[in-house]
C-alpha atoms as a PDB file:
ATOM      1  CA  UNK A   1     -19.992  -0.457  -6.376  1.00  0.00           C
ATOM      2  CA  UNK A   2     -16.436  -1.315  -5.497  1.00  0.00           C
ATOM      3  CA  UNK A   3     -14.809  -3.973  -7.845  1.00  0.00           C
ATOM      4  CA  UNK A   4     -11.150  -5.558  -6.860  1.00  0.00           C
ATOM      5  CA  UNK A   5      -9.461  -7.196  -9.562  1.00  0.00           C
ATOM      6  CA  UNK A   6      -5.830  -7.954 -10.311  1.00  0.00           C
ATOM      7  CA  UNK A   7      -3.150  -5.048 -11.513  1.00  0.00           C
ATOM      8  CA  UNK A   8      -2.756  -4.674 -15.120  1.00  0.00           C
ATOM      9  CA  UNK A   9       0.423  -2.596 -16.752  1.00  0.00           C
ATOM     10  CA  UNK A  10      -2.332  -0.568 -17.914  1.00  0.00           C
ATOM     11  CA  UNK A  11      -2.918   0.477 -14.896  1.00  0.00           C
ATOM     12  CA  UNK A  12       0.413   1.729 -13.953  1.00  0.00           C
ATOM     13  CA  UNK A  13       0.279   5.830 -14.838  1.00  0.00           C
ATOM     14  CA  UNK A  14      -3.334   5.666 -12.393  1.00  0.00           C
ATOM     15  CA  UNK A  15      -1.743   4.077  -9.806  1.00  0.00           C
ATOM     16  CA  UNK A  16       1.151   5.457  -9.771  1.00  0.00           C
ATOM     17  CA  UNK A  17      -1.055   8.612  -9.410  1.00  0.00           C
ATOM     18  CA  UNK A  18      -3.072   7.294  -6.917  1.00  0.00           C
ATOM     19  CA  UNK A  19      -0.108   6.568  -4.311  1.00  0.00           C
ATOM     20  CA  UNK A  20       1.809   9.408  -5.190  1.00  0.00           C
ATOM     21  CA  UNK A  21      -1.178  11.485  -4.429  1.00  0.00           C
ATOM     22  CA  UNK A  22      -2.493  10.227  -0.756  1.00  0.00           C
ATOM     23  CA  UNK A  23       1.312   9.765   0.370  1.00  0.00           C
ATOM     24  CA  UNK A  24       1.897  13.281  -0.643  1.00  0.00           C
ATOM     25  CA  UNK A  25      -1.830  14.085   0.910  1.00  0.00           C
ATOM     26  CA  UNK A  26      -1.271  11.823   4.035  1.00  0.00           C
ATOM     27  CA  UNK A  27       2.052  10.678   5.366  1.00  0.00           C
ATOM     28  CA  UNK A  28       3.761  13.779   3.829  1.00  0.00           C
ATOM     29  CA  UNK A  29       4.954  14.104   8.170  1.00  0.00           C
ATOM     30  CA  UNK A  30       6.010  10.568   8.788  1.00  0.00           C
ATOM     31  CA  UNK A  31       9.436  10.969   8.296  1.00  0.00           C
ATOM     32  CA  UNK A  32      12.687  10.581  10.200  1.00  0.00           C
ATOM     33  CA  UNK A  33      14.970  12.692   7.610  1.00  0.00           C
ATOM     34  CA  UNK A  34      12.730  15.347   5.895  1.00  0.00           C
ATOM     35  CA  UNK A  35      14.941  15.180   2.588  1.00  0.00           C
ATOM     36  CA  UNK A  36      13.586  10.705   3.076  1.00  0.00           C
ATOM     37  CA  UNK A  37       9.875  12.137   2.678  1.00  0.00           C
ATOM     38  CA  UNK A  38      10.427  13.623  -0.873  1.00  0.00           C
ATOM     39  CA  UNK A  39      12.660  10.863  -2.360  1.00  0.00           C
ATOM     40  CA  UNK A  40       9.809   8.399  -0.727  1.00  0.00           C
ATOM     41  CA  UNK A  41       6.681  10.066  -2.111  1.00  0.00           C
ATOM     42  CA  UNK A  42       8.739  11.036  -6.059  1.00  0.00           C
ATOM     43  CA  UNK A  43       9.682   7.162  -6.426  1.00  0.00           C
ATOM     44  CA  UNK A  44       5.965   6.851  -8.176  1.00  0.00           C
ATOM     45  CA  UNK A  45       5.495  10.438  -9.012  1.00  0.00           C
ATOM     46  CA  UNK A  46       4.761   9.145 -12.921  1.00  0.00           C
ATOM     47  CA  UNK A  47       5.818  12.772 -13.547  1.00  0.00           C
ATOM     48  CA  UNK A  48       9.246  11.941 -12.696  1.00  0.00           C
ATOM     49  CA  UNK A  49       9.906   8.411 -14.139  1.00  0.00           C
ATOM     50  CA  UNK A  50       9.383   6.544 -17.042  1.00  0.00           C
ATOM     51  CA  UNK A  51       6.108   4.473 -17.205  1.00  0.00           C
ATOM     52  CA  UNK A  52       8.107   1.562 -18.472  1.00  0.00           C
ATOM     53  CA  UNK A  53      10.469   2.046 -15.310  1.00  0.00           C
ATOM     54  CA  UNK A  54       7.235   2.243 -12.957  1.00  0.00           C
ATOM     55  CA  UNK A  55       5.592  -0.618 -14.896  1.00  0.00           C
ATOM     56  CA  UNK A  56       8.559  -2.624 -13.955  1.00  0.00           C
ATOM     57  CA  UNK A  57       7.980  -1.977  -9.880  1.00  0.00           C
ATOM     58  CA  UNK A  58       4.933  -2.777 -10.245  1.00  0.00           C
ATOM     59  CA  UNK A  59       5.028  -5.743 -12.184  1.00  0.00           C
ATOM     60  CA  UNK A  60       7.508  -7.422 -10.016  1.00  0.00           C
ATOM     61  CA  UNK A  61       5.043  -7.843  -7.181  1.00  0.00           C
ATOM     62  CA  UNK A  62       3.831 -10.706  -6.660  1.00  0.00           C
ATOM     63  CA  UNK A  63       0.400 -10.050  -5.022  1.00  0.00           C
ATOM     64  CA  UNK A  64      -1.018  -6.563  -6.612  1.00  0.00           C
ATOM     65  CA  UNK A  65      -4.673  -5.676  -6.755  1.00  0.00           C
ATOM     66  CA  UNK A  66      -6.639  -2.790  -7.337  1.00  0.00           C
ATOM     67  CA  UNK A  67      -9.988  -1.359  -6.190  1.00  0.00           C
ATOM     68  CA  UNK A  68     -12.019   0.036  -8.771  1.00  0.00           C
ATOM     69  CA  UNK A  69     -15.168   2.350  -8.842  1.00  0.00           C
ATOM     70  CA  UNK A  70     -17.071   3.408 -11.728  1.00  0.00           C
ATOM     71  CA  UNK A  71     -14.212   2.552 -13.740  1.00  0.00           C
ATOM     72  CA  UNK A  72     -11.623   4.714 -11.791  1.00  0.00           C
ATOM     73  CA  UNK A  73      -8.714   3.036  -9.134  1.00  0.00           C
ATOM     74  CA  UNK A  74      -9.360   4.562  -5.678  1.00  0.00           C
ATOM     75  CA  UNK A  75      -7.595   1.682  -4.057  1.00  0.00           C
ATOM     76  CA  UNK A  76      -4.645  -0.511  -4.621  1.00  0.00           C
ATOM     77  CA  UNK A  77      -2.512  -2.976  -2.077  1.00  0.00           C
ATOM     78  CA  UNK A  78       0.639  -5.159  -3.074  1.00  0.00           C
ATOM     79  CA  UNK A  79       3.600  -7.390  -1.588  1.00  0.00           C
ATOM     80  CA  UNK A  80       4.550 -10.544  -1.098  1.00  0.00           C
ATOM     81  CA  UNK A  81       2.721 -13.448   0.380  1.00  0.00           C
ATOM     82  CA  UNK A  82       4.232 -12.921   3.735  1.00  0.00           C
ATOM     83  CA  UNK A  83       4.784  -9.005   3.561  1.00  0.00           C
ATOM     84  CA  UNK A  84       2.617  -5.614   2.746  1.00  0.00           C
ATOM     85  CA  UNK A  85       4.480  -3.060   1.072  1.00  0.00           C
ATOM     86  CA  UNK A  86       1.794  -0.923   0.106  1.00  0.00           C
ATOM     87  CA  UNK A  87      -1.344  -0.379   0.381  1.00  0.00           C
ATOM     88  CA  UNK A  88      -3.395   3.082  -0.515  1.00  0.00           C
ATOM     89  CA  UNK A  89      -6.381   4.446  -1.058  1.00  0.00           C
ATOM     90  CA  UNK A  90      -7.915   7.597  -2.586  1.00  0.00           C
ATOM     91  CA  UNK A  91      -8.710  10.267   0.261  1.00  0.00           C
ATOM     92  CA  UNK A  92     -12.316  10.835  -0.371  1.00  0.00           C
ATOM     93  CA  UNK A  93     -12.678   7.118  -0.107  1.00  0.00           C
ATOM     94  CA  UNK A  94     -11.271   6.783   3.614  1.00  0.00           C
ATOM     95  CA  UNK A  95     -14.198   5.351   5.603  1.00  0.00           C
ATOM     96  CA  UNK A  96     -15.934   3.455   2.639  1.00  0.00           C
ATOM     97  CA  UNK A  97     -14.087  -0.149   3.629  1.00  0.00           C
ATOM     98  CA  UNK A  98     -12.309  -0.047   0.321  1.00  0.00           C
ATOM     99  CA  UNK A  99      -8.855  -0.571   2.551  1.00  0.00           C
ATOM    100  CA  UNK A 100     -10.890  -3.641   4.513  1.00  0.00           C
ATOM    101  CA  UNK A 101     -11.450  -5.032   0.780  1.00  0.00           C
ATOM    102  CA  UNK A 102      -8.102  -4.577  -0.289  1.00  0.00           C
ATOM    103  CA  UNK A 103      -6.413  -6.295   3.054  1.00  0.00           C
ATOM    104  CA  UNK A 104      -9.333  -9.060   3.317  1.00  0.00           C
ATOM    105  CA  UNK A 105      -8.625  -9.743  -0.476  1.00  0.00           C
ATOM    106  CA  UNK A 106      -4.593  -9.501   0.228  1.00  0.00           C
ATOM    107  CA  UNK A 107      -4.833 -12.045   3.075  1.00  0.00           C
ATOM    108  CA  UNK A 108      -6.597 -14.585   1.307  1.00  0.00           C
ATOM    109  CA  UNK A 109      -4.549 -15.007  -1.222  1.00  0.00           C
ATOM    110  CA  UNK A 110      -1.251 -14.658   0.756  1.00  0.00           C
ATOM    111  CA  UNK A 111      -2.843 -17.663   2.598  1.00  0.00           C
ATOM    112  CA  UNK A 112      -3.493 -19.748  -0.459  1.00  0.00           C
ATOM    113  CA  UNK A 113      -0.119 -19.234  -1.443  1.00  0.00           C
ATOM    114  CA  UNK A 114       1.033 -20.725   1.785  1.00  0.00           C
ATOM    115  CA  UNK A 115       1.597 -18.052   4.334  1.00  0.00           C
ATOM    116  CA  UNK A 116       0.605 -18.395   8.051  1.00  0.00           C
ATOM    117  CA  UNK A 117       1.578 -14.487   8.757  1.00  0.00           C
ATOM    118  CA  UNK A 118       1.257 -10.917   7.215  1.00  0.00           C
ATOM    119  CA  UNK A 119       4.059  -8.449   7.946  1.00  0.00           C
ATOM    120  CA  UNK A 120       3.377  -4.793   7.029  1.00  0.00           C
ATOM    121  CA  UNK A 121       5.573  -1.873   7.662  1.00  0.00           C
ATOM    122  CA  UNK A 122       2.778   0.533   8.913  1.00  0.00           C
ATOM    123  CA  UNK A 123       3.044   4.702   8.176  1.00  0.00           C
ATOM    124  CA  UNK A 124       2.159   6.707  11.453  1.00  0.00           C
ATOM    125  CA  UNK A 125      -1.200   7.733   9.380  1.00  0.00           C
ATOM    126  CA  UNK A 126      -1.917   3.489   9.183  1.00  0.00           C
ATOM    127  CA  UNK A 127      -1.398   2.066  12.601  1.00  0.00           C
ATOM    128  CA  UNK A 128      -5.006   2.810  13.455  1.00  0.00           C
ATOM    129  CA  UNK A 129      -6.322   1.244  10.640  1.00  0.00           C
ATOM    130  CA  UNK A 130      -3.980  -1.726  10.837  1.00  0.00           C
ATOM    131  CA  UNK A 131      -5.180  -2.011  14.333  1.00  0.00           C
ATOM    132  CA  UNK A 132      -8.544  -2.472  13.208  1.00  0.00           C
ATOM    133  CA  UNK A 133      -7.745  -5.038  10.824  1.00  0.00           C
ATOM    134  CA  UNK A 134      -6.068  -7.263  13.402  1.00  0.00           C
ATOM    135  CA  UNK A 135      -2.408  -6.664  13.195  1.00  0.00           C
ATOM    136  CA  UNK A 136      -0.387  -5.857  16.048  1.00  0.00           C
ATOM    137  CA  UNK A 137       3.017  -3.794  16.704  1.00  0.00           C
ATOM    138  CA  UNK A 138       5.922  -5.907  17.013  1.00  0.00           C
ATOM    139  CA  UNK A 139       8.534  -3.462  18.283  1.00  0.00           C
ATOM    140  CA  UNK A 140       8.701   0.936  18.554  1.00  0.00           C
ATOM    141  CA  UNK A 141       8.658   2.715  15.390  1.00  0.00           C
ATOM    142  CA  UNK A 142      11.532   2.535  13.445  1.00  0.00           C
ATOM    143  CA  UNK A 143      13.502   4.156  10.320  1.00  0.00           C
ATOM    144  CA  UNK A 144      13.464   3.153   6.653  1.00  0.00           C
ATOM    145  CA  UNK A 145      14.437   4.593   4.378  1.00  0.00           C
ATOM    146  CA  UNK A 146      14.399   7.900   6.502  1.00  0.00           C
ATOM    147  CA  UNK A 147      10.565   7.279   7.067  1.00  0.00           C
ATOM    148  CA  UNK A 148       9.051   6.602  10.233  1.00  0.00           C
ATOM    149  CA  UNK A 149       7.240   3.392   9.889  1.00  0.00           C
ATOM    150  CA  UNK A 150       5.625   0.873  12.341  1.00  0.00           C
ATOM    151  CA  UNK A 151       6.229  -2.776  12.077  1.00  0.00           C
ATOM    152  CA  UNK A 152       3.264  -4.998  12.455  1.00  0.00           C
ATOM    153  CA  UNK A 153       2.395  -8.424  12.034  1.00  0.00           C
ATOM    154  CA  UNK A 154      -0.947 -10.475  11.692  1.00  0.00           C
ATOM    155  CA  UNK A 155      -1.350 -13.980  12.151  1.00  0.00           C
ATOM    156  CA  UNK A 156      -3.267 -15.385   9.041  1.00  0.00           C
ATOM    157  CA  UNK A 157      -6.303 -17.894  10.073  1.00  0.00           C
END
């Protein structure tokens, strides 16, 4: 059974893990300036930083929660009320609706905290998924950061 609950520093080495593991896996291609692909995917290789430095990212968010099964994260999302920046989930998980859990859960509280839209900054792998969830592409794909990303939005009723 899949379990969300709220990020804890604890958490932070799994995580870390987790995205630096399926961005690696998965949008590994989505990249305007190949050199923007490996600086993207090492800024939470915990191999590479700090914990205390990652803790730190990841603490600053102010919407972070996790999806947990049989006691291990496959899942995580975080932003800002009004704005996705991440949102992953363990490969042999795709398909399971762990990512529907993690935006449904996202949504709702981005609404109680006031906001009327979600923005999200989709990877090429995404859009399909994102589609599915209700958000639509506001302009072409675009660069940042040298990644190829496509900006979506999703009104929040």
């Amino acid at each position: 059974m899949i379990q969300l609950r709220r990020f804890r520093n604890e958490d932070t080495r799994e995580v870390a893990s987790l995205f630096y593991r399926t961005m690696r896996k998965f949008n590994s291609k989505d990249y305007f300036k190949k050199s923007a692909v490996k600086e993207f995917i090492d800024y939470y290789n915990p191999d590479k930083h700090p914990l205390p430095r990652l803790a730190r990212r990841f603490r600053n968010t102010p919407i972070f929660f996790v999806a947990e099964q049989d006691g291990k994260i496959v899942g995580g999302i975080r932003g800002k009320p009004d704005r996705i920046f991440s949102l992953y989930v363990e490969g042999e998980c795709h398909g399971m609706g762990i990512g529907n859990l993690l935006i449904h859960r996202f949504e709702s509280e981005a609404k109680r905290r006031g906001s009327i839209l979600a923005h999200v900054r989709a990877s090429i792998y995404a859009i399909q998924f994102y589609e599915k969830m209700g958000y639509v592409k506001t302009s072409e794909v675009k660069e940042y950061y040298g990644m190829a990303q496509q900006p979506m939005i999703k009104e929040l009723d």
